[in-house]
N, C-alpha and C. Protein backbone atom coordinates (compact mmCIF):
# COMPACT_ATOMS: atom_id res chain seq x y z
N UNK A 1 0.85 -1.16 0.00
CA UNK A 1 0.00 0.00 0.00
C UNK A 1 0.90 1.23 0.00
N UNK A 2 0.28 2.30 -0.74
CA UNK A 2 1.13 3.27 -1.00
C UNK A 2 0.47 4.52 -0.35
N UNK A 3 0.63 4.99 0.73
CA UNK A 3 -0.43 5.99 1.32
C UNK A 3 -0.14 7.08 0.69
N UNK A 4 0.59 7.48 0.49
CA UNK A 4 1.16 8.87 0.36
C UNK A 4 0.44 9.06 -1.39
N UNK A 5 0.42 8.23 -2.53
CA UNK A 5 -0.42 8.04 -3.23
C UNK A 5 -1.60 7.73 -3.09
N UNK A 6 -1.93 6.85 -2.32
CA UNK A 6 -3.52 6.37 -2.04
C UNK A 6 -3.71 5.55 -3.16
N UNK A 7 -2.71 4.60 -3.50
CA UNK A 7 -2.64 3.46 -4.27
C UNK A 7 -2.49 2.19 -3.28
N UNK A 8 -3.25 0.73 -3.63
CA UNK A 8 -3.02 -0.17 -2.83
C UNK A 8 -2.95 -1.07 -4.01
N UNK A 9 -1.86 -2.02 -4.08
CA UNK A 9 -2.37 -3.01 -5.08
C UNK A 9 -2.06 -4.44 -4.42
N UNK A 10 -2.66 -5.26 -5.28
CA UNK A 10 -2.95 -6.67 -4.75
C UNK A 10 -2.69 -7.67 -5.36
N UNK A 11 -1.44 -8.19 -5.15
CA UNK A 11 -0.42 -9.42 -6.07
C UNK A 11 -1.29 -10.10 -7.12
N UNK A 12 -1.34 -9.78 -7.89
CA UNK A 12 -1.92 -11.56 -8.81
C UNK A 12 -1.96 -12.60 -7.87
N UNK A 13 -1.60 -13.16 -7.22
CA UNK A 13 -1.86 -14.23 -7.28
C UNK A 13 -1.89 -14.45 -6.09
N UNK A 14 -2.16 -13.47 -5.27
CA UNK A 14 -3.01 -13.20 -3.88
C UNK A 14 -4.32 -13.42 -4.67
N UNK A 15 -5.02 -12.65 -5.30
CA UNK A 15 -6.53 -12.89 -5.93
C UNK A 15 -6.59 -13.89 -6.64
N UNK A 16 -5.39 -14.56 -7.54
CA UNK A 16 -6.09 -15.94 -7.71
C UNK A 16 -6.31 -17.09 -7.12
N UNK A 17 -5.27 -16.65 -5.54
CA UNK A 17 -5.45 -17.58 -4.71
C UNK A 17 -7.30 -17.54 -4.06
N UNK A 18 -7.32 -16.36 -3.49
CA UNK A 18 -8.60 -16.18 -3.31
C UNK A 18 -10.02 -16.52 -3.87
N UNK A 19 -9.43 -16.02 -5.45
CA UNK A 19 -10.92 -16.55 -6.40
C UNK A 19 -10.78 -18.25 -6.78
N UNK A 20 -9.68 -19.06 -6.54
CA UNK A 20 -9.43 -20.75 -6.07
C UNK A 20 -10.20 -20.78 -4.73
N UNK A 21 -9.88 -20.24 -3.98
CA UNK A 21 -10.62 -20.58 -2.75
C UNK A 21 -12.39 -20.27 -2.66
N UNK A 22 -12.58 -19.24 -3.39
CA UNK A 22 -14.12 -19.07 -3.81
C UNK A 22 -14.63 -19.79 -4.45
N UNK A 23 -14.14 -20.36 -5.42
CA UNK A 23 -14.71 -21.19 -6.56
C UNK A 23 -14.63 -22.58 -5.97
N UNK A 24 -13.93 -22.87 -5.44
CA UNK A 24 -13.75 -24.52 -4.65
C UNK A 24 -15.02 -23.94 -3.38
N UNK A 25 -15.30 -23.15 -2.71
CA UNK A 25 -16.22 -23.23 -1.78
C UNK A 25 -17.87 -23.44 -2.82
N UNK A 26 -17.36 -22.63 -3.47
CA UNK A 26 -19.11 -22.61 -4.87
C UNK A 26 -19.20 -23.95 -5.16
N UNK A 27 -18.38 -24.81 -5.33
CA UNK A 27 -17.94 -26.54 -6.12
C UNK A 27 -18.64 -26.87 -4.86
N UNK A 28 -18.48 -26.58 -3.43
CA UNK A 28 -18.46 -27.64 -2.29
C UNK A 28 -20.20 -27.27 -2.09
N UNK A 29 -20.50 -26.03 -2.43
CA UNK A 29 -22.03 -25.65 -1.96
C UNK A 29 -22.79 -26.17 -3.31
N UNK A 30 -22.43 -26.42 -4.29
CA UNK A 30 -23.17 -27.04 -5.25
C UNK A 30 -23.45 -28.53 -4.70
N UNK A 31 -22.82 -29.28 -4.30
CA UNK A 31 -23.34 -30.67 -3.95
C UNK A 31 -24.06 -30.57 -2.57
N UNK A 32 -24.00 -29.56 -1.72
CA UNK A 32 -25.23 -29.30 -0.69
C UNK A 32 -26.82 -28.99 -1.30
N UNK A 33 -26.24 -27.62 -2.11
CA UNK A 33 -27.73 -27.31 -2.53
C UNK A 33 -27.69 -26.95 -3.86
N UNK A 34 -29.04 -25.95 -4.28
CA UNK A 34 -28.92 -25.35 -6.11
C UNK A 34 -27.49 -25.03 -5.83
N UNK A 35 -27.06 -25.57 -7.86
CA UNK A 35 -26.29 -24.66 -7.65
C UNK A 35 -25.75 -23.28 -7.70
N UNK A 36 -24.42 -22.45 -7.50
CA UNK A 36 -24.29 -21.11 -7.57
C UNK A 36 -23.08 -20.97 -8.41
N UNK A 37 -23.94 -19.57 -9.06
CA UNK A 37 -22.22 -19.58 -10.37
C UNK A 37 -21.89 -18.62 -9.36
N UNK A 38 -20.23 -18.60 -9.34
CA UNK A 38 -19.58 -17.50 -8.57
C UNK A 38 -19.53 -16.38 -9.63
N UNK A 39 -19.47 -15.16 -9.69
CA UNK A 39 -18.92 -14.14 -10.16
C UNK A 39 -18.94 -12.83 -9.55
N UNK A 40 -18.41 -12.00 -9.86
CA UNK A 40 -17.80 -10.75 -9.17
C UNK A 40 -18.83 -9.61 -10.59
N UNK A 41 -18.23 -8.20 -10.06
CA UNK A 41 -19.03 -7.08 -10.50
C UNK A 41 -17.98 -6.44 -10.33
N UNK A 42 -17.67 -5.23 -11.48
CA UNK A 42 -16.67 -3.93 -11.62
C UNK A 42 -17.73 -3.13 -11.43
N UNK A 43 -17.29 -2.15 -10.04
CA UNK A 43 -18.35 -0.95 -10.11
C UNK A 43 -17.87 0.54 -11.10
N UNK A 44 -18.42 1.62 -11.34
CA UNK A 44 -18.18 2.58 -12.16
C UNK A 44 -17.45 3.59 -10.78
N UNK A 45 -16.28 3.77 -10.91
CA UNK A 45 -15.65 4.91 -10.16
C UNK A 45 -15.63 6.24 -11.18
N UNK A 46 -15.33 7.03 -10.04
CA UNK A 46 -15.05 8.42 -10.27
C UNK A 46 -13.55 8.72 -10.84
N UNK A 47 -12.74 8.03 -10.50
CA UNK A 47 -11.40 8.66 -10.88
C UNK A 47 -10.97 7.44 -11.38
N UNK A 48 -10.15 7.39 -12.14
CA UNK A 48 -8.78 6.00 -12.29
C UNK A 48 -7.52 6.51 -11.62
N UNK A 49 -6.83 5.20 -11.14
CA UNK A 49 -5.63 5.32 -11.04
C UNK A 49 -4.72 5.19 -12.00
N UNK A 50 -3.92 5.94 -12.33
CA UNK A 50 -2.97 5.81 -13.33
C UNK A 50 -1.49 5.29 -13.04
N UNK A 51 -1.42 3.95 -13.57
CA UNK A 51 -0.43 3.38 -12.93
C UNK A 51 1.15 3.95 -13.49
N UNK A 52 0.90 4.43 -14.99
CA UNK A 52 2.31 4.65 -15.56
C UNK A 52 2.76 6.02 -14.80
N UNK A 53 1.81 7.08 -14.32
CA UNK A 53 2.46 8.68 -14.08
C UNK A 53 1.99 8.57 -12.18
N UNK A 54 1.21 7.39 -11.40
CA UNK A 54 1.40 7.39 -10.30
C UNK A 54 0.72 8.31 -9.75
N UNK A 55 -0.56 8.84 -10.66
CA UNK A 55 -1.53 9.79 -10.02
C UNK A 55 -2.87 9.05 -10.14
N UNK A 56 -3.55 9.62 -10.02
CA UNK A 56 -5.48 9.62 -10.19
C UNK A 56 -5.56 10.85 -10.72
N UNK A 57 -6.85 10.16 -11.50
CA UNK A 57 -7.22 11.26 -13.05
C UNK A 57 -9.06 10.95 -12.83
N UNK A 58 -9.31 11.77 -13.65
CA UNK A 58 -10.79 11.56 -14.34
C UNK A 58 -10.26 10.52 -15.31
N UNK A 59 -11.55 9.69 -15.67
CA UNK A 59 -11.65 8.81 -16.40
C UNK A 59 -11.96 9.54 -17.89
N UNK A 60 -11.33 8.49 -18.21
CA UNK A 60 -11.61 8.52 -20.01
C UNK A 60 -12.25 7.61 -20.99
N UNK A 61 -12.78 7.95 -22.02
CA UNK A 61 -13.38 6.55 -23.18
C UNK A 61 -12.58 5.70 -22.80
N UNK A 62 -11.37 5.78 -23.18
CA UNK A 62 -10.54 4.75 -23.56
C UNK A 62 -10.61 3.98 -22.48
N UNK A 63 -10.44 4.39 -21.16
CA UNK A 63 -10.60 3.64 -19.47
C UNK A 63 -11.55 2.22 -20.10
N UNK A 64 -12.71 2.95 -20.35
CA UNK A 64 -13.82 2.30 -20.60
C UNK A 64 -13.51 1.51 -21.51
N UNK A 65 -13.30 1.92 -22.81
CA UNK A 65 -12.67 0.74 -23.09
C UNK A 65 -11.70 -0.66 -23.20
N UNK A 66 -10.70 -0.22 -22.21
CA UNK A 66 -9.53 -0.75 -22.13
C UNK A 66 -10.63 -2.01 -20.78
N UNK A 67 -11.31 -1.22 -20.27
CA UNK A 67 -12.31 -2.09 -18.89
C UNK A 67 -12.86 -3.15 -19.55
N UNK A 68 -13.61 -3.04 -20.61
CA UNK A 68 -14.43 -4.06 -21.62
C UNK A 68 -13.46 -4.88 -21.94
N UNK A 69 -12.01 -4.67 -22.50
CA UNK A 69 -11.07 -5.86 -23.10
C UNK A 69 -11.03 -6.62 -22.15
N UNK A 70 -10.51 -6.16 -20.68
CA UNK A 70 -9.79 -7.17 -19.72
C UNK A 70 -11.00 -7.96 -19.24
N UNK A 71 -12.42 -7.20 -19.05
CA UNK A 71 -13.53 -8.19 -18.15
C UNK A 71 -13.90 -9.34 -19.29
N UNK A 72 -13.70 -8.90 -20.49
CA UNK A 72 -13.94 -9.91 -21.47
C UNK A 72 -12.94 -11.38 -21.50
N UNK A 73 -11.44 -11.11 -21.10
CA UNK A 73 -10.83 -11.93 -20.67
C UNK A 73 -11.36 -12.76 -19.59
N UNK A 74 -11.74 -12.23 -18.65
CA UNK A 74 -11.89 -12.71 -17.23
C UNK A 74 -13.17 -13.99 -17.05
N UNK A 75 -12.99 -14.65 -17.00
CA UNK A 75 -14.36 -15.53 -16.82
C UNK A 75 -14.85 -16.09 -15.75
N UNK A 76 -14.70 -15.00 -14.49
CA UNK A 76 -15.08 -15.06 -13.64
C UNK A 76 -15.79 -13.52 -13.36
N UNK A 77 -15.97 -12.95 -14.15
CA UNK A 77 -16.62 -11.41 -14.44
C UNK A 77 -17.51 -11.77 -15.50
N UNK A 78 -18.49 -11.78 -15.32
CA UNK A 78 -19.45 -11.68 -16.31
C UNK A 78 -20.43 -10.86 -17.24
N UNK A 79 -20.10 -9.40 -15.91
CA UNK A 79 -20.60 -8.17 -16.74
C UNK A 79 -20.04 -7.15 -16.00
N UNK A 80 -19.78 -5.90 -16.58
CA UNK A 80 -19.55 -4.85 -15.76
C UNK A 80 -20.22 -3.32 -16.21
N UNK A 81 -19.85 -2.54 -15.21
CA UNK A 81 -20.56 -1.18 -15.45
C UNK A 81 -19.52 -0.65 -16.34
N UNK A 82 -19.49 1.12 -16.26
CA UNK A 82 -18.43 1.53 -17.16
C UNK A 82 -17.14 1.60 -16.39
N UNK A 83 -16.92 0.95 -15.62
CA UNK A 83 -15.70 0.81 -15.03
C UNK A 83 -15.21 2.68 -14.37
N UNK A 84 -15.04 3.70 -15.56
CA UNK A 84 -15.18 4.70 -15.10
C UNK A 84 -15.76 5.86 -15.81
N UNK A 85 -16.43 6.61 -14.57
CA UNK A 85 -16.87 8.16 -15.56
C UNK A 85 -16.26 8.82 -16.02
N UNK A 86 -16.61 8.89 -17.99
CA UNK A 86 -15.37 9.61 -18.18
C UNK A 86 -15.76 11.33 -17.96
N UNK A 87 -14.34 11.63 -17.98
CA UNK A 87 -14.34 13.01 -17.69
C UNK A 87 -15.27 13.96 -18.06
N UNK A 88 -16.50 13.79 -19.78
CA UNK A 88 -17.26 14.55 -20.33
C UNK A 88 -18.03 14.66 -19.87
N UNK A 89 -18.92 13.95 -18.60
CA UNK A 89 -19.73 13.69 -18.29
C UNK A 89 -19.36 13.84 -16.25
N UNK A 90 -18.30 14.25 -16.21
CA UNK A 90 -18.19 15.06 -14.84
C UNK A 90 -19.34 15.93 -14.84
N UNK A 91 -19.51 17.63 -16.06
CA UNK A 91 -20.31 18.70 -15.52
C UNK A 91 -21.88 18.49 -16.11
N UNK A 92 -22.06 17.27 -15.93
CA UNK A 92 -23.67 17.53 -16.38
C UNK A 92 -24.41 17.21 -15.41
C-alpha cells in the first residue's frame, strides 16, 4: 500500500489464490444445494488510477474501453458497469 499516493495493489496471485478458494467453496455448496455460479461485479468509479504517471485522473473513453477488453478476458466477471466516468460527463 502506498499511502502517500492512495494506491493499494494486490499481487496476482493473492486474488487468484482467493478466487481458487471461492470457486472450490461454490464446487463444495453445489453438492449441498442449487447450484451457484460465482462471479464478481466492476463498479463505475469516479477517478482511475494511473499506474504509468502514479496519479489519479478523471476517467476517459478509452478507461472504458480498455475495462471491456480485460472483463472480457476474465471468466469469472461476467458483466460490468463503465468501469469509469469519463471526464465529459463530470459537468452535467
Amino acid at each position: 500500500m502506498d499511502r502517500d499516493n492512495q494506491i493499494m495493489r494486490i499481487p496476482r496471485k493473492v486474488m487468484e489464490t482467493i478466487i481458487e478458494e471461492k470457486r472450490q467453496q461454490a464446487e463444495g455448496q453445489k453438492k449441498k444445494a442449487e447450484s451457484k455460479i460465482l462471479y464478481g461485479h466492476i463498479s463505475t468509479q469516479v477517478q482511475m488510477v494511473d499506474y504509468a504517471t502514479k496519479t489519479r485522473r478523471r476517467g476517459l473513453v478509452e478507461d472504458i474501453h480498455d475495462g471491456i477488453a480485460v472483463v472480457e478476458e476474465l471468466e469469472y466477471i461476467k458483466e460490468c458497469n463503465a468501469i469509469v466516468i469519463p471526464m465529459m460527463f463530470h459537468t452535467m
